[in-house]
C-alpha atoms as a PDB file:
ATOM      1  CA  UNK A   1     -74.519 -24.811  -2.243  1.00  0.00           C
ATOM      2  CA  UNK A   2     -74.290 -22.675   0.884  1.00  0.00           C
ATOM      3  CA  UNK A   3     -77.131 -22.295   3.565  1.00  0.00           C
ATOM      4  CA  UNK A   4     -79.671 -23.555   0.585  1.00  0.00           C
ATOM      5  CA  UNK A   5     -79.086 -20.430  -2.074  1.00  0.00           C
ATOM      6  CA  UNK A   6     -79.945 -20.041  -5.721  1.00  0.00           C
ATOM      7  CA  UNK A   7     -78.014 -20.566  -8.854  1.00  0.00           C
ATOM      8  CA  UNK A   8     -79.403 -18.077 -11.610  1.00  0.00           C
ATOM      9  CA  UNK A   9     -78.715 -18.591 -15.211  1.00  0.00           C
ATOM     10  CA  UNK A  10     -79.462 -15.910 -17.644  1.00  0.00           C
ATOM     11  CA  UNK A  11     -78.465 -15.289 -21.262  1.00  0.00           C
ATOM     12  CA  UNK A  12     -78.881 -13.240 -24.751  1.00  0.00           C
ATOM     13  CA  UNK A  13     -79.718  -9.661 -23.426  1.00  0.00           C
ATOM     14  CA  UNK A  14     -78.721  -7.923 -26.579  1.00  0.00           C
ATOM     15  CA  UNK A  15     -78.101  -4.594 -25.198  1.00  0.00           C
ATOM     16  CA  UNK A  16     -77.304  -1.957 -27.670  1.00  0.00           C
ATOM     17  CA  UNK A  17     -80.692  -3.387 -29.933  1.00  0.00           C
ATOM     18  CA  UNK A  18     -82.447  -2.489 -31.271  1.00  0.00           C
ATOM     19  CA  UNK A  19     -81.754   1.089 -30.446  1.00  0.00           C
ATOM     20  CA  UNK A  20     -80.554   3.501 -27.210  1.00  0.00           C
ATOM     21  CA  UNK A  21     -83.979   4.140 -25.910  1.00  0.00           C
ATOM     22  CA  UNK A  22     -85.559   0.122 -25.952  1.00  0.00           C
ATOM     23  CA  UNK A  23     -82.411  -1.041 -25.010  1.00  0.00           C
ATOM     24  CA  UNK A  24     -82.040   1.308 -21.464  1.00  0.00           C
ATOM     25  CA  UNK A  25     -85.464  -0.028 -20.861  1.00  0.00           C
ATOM     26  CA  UNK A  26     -84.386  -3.599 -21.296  1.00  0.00           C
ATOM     27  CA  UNK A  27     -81.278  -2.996 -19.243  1.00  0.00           C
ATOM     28  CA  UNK A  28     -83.215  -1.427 -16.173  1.00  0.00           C
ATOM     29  CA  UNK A  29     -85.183  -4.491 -15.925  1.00  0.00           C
ATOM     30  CA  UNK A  30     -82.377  -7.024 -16.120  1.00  0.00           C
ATOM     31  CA  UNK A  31     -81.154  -4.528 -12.852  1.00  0.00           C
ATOM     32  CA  UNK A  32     -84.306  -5.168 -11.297  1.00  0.00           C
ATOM     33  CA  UNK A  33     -84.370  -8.677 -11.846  1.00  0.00           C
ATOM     34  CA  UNK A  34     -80.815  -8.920 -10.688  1.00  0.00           C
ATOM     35  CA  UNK A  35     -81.399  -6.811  -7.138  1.00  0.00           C
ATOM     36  CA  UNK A  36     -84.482  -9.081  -6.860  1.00  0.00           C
ATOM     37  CA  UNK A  37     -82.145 -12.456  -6.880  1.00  0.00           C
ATOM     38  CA  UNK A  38     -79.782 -10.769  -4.900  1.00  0.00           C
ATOM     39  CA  UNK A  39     -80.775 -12.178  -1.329  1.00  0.00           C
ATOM     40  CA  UNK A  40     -80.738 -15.932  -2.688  1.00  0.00           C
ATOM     41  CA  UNK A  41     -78.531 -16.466  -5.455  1.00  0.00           C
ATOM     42  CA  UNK A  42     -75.113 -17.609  -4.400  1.00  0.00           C
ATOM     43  CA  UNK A  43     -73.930 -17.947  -7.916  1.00  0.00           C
ATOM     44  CA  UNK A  44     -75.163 -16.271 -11.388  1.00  0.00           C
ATOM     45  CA  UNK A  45     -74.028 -17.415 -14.387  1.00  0.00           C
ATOM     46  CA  UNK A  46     -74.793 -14.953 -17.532  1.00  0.00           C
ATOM     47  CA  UNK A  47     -74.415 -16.883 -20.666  1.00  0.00           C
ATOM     48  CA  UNK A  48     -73.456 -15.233 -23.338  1.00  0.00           C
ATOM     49  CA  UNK A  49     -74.451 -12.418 -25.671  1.00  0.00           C
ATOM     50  CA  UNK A  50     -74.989 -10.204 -22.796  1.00  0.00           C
ATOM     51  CA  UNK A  51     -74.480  -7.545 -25.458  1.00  0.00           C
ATOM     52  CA  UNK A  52     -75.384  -6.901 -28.940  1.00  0.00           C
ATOM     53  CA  UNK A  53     -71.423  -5.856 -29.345  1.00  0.00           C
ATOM     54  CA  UNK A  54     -68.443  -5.624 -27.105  1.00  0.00           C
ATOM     55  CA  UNK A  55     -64.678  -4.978 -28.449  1.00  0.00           C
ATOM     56  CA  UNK A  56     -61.967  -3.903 -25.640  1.00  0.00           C
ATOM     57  CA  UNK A  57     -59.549  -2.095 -27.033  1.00  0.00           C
ATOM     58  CA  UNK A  58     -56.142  -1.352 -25.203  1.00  0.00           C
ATOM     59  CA  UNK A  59     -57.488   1.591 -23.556  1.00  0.00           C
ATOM     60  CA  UNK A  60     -61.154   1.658 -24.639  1.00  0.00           C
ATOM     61  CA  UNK A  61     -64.585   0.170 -24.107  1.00  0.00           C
ATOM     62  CA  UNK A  62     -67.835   0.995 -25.350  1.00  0.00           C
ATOM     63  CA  UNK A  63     -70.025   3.144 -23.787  1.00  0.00           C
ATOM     64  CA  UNK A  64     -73.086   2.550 -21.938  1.00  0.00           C
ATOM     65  CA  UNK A  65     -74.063  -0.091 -19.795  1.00  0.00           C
ATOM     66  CA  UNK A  66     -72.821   1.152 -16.557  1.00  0.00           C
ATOM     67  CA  UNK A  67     -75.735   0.475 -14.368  1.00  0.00           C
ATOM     68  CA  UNK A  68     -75.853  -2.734 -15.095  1.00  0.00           C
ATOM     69  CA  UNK A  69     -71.559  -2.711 -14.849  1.00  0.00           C
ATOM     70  CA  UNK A  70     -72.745  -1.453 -11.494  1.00  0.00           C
ATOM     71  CA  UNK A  71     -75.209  -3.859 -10.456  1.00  0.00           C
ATOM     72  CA  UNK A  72     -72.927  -6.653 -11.106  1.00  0.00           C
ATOM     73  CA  UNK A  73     -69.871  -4.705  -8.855  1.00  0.00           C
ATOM     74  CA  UNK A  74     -72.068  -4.736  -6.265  1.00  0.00           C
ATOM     75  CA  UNK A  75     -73.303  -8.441  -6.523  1.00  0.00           C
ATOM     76  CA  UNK A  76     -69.402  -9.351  -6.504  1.00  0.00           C
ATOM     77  CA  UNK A  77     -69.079  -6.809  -4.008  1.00  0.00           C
ATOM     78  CA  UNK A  78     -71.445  -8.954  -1.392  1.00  0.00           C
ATOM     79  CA  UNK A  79     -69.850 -12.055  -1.906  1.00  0.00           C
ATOM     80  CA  UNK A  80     -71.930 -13.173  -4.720  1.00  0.00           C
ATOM     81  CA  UNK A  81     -70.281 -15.179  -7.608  1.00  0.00           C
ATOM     82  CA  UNK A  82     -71.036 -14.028 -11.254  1.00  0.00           C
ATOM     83  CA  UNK A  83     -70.075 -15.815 -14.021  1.00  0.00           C
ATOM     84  CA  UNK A  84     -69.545 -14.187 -17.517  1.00  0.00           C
ATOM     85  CA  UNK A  85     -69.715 -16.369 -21.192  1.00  0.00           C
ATOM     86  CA  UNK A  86     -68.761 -14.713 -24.191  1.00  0.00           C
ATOM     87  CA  UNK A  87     -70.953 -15.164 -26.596  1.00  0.00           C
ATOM     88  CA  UNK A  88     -70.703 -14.698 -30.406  1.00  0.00           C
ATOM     89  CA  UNK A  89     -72.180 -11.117 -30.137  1.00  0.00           C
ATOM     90  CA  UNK A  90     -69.735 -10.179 -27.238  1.00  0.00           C
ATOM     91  CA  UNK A  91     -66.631 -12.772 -27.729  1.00  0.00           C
ATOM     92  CA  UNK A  92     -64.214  -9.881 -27.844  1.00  0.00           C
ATOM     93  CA  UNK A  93     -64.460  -9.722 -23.954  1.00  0.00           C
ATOM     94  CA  UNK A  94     -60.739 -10.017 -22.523  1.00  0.00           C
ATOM     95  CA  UNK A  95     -59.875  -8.982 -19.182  1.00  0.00           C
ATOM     96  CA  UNK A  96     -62.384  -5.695 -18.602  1.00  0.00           C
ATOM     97  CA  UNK A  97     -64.532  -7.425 -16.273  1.00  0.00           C
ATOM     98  CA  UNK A  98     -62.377  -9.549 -14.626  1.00  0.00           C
ATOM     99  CA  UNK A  99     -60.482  -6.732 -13.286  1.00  0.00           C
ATOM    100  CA  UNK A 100     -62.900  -4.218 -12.792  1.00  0.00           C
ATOM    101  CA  UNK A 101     -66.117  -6.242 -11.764  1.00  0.00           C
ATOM    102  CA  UNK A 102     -65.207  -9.025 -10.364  1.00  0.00           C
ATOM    103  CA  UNK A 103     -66.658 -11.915 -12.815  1.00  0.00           C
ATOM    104  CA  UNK A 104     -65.265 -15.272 -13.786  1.00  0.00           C
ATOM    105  CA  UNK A 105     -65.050 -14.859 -17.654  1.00  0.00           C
ATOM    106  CA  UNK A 106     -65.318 -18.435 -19.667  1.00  0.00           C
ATOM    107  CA  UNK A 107     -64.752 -18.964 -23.677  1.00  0.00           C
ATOM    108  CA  UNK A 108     -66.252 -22.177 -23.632  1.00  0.00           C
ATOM    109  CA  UNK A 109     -68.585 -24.572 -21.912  1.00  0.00           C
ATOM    110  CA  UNK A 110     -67.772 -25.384 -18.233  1.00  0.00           C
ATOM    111  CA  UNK A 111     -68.492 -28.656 -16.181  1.00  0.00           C
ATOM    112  CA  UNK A 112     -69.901 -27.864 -12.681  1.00  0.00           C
ATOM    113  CA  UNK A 113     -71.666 -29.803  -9.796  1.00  0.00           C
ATOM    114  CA  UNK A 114     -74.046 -28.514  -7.502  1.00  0.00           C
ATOM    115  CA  UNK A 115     -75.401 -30.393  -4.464  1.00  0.00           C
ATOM    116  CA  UNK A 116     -74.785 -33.917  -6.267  1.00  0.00           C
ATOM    117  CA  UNK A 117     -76.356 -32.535  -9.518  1.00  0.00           C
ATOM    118  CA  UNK A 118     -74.225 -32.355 -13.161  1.00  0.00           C
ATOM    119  CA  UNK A 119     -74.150 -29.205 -15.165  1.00  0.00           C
ATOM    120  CA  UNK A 120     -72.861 -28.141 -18.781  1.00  0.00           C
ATOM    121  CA  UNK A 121     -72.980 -24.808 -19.080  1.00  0.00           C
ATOM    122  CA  UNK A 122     -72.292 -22.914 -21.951  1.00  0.00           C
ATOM    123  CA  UNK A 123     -73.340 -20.087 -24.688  1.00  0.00           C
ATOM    124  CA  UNK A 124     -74.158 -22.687 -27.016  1.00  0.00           C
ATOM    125  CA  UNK A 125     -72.490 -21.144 -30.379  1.00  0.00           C
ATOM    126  CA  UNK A 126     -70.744 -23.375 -32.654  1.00  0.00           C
ATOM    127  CA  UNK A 127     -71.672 -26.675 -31.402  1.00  0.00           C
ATOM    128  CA  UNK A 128     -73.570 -29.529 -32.581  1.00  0.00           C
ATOM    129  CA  UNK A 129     -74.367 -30.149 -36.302  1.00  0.00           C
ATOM    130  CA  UNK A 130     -74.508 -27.952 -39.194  1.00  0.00           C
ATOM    131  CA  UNK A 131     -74.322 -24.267 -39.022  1.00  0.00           C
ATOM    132  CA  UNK A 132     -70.814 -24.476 -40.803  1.00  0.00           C
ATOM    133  CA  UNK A 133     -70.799 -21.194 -42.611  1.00  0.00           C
ATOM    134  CA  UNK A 134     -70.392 -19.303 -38.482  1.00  0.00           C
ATOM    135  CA  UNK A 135     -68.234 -21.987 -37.240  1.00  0.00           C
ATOM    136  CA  UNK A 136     -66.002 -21.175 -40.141  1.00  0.00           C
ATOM    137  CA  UNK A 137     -66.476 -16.849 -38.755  1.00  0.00           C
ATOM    138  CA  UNK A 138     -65.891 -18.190 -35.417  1.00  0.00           C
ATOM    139  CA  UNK A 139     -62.042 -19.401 -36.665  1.00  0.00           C
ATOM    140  CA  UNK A 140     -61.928 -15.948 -38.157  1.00  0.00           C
ATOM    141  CA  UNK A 141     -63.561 -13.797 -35.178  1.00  0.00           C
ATOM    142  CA  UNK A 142     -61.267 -15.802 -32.303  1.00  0.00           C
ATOM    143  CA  UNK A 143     -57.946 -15.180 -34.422  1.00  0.00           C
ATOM    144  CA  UNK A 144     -55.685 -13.050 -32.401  1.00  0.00           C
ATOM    145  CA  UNK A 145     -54.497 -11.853 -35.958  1.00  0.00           C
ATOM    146  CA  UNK A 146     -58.037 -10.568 -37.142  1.00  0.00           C
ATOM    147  CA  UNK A 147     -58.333  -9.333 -33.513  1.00  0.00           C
ATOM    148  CA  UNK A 148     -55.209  -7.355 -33.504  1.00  0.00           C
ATOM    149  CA  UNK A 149     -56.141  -5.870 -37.062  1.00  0.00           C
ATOM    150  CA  UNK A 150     -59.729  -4.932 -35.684  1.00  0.00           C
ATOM    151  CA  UNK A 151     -57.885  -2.869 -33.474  1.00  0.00           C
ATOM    152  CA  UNK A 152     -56.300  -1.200 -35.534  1.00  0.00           C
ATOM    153  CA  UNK A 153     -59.950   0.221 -36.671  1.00  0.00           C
ATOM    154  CA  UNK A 154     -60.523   3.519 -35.110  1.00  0.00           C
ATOM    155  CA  UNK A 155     -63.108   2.752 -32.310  1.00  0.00           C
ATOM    156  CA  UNK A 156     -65.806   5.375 -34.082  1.00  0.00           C
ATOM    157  CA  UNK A 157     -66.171   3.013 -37.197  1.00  0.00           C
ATOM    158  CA  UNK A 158     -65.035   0.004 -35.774  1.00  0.00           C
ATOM    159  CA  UNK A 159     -68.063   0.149 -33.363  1.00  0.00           C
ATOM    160  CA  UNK A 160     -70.450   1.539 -35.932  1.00  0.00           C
ATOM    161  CA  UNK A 161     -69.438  -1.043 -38.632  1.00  0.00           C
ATOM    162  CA  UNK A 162     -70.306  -3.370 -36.032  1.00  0.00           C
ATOM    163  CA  UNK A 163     -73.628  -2.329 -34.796  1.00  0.00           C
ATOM    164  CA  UNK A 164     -74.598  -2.401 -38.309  1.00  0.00           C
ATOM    165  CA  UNK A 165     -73.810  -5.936 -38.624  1.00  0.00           C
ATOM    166  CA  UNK A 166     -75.281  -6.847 -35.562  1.00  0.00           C
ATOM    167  CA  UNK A 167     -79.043  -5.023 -36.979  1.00  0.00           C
ATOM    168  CA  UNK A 168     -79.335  -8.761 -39.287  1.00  0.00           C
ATOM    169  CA  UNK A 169     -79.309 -10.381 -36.051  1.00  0.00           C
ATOM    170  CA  UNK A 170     -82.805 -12.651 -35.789  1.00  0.00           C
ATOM    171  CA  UNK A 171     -83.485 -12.037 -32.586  1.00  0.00           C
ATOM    172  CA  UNK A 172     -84.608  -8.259 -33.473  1.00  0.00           C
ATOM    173  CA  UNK A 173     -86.849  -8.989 -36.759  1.00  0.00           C
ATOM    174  CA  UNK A 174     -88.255 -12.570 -35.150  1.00  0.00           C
ATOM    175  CA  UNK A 175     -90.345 -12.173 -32.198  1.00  0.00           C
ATOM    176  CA  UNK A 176     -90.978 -15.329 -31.949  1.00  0.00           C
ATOM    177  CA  UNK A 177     -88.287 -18.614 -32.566  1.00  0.00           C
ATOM    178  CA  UNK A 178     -90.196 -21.738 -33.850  1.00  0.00           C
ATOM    179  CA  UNK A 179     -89.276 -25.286 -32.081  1.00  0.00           C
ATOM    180  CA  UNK A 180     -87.540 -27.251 -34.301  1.00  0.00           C
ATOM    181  CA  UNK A 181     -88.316 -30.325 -32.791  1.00  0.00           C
ATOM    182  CA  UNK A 182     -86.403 -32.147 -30.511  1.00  0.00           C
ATOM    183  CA  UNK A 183     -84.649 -34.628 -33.163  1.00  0.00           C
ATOM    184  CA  UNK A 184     -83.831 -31.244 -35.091  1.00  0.00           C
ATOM    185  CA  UNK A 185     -82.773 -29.026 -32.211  1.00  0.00           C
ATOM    186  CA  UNK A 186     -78.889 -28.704 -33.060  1.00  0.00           C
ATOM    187  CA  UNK A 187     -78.363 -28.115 -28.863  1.00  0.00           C
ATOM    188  CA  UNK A 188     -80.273 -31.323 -28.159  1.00  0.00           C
ATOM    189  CA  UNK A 189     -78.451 -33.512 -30.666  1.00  0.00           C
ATOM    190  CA  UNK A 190     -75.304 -31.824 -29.020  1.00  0.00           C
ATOM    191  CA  UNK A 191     -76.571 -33.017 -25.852  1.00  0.00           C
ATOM    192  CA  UNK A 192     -77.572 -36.493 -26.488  1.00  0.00           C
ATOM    193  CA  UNK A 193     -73.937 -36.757 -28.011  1.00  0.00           C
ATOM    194  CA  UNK A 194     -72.201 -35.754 -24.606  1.00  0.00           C
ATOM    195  CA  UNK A 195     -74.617 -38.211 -22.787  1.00  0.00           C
ATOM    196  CA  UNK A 196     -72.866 -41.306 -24.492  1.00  0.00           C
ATOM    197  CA  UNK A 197     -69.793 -40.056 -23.279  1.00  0.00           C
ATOM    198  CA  UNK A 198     -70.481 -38.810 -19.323  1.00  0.00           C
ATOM    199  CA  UNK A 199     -73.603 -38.545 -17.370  1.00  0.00           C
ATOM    200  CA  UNK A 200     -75.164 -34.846 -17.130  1.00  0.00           C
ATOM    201  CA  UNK A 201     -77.742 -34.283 -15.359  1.00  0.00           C
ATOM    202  CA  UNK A 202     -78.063 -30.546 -16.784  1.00  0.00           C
ATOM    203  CA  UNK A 203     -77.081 -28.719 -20.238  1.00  0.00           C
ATOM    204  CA  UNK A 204     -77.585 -25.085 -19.706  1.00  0.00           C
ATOM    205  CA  UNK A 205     -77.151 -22.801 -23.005  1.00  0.00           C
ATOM    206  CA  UNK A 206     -78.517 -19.358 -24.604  1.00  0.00           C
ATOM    207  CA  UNK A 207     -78.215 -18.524 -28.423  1.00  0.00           C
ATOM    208  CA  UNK A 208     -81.415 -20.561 -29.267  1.00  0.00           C
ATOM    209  CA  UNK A 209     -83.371 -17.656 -28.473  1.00  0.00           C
ATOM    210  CA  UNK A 210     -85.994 -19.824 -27.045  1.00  0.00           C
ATOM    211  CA  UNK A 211     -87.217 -20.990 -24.010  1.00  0.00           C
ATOM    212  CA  UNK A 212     -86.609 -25.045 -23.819  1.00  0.00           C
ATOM    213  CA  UNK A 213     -86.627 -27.467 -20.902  1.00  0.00           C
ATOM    214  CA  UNK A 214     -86.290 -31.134 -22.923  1.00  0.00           C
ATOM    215  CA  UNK A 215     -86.280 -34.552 -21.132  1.00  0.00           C
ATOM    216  CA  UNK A 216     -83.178 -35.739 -23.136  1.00  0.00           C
ATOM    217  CA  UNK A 217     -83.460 -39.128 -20.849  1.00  0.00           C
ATOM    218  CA  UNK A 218     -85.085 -39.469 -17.366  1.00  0.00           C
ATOM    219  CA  UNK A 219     -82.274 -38.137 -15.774  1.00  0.00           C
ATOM    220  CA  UNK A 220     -81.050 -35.631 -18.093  1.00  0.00           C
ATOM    221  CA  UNK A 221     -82.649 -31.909 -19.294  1.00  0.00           C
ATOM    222  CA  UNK A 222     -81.863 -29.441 -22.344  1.00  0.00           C
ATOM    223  CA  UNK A 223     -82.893 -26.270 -21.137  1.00  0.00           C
ATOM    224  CA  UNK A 224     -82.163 -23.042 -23.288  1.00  0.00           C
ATOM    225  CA  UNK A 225     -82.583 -20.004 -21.230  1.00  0.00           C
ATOM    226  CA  UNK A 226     -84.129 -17.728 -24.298  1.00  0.00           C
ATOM    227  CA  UNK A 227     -83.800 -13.889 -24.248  1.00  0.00           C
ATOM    228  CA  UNK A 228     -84.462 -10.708 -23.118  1.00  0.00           C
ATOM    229  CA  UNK A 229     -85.778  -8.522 -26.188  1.00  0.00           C
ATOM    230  CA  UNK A 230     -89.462 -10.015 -26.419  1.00  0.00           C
ATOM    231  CA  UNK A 231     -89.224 -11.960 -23.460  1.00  0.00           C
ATOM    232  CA  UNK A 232     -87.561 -12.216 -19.580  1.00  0.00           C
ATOM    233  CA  UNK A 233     -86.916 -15.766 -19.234  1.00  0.00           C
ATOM    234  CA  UNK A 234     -84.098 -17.508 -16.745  1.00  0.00           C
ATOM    235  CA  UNK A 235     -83.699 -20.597 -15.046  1.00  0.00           C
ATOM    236  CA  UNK A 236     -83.417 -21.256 -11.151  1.00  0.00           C
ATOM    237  CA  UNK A 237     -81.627 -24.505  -9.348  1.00  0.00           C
ATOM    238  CA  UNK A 238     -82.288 -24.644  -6.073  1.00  0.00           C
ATOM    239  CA  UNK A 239     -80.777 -27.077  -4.869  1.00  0.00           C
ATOM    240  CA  UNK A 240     -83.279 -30.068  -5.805  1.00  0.00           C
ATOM    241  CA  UNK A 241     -84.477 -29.076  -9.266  1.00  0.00           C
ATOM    242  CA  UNK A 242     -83.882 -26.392 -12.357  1.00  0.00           C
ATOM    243  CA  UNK A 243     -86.879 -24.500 -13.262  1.00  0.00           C
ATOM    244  CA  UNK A 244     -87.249 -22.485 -16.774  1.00  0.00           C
ATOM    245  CA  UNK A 245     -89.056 -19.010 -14.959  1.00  0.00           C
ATOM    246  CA  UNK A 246     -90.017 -15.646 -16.685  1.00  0.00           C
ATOM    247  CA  UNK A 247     -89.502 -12.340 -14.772  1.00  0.00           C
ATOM    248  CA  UNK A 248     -92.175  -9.866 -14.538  1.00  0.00           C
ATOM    249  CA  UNK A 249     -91.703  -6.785 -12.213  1.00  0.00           C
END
């Protein structure tokens, strides 16, 4: 970590829901919040389901967005690392942002150390136990077969068909996730499982929806980063400890 900056982790923004209006609202925060991190953070790692739906066509993206498209250009722009996760809302990213903003896009979970300190970062979708019925959509949505065919789908209804989809989403008719408890928290089982295999001293996902910070062992944390529809919560490491923060303006 240079001169003693922040790493930022954010997920699950949803933007695009539940409709135009509460969503511009929701994304002029997240560009408040990100301008306020700006002098400190050295690296920012957004993970996953950034948006309620994202498909790049050959010559097409969605519209909307652009201000925070912008704020991230000019985080890049200063020198500042941001990291992109697709998501399951928003896995149809390709090479958009790359090339245009800046970010380092990831598929899946990445291993990275940070002044001595282990991380696993990731969006969280499709691991640990259960949930077979989207693993088995996952297969489906990350064929470059069903991906070519989506294409195909004339960008007015492909877009629309998907919005639609995305309306069953929990996160928009649940305000408020319940805690499983830990021995039924699919993440923390995850965890736990990757601990008998290598030492972490951090797992970092989204999806959950809910704010977590877990003592998996006495050297190891489970902390989900939660959302940004009902609340503003992140997480901060800097450079001695991760803490789970909410942002209020």
């Amino acid at each position: 970590m240079q001169n003693l900056k922040k790493i930022y982790f954010a997920s699950d923004f949803h933007l695009g829901l539940p409709n135009y209006e509460a969503s511009r609202l929701r994304e002029d925060k997240i560009v408040r919040w990100l301008k306020s991190i700006q002098s400190d953070a050295s690296e920012i790692f957004l993970v996953g389901d950034i948006f309620d739906f994202w498909f790049e066509y050959a010559s097409v993206v969605p519209k909307g967005f652009v201000r925070l498209q912008g704020a991230i250009a000019a985080l890049t722009d200063a020198g500042i690392k941001v990291h992109f996760f697709k998501g399951n809302h928003d896995m149809w990213m390709f090479n958009y942002f790359q090339k245009e903003l800046g970010v380092e896009l990831h598929s899946d979970p990445i291993e990275r150390i940070f002044n001595g300190k282990k991380f696993l970062i990731g969006h969280g979708d499709g691991l640990g136990p259960g949930d077979y019925s989207y693993k088995f959509l996952k297969q489906i949505f990350t064929s470059k077969v069903c991906q070519w065919l989506f294409a195909r789908i004339h960008p007015n209804f492909g877009v629309g068909l998907a919005h639609a989809w995305s309306q069953r989403s929990r996160v928009v008719h649940d305000k408020k996730e319940k805690f499983l408890g830990e021995e039924n928290e699919w993440l923390a089982i995850y965890a736990k499982e990757q601990l008998k295999k290598t030492h972490f001293d951090y797992f970092i996902f989204g999806h959950r929806h809910l704010p977590l910070n877990i003592d998996l062992t006495n050297e190891s944390k489970y902390v989900n980063l939660g959302e940004w529809i009902h609340a503003s919560t992140y997480a901060c490491f800097d450079g001695q400890a991760l803490s789970l923060l909410t942002f209020q303006d």
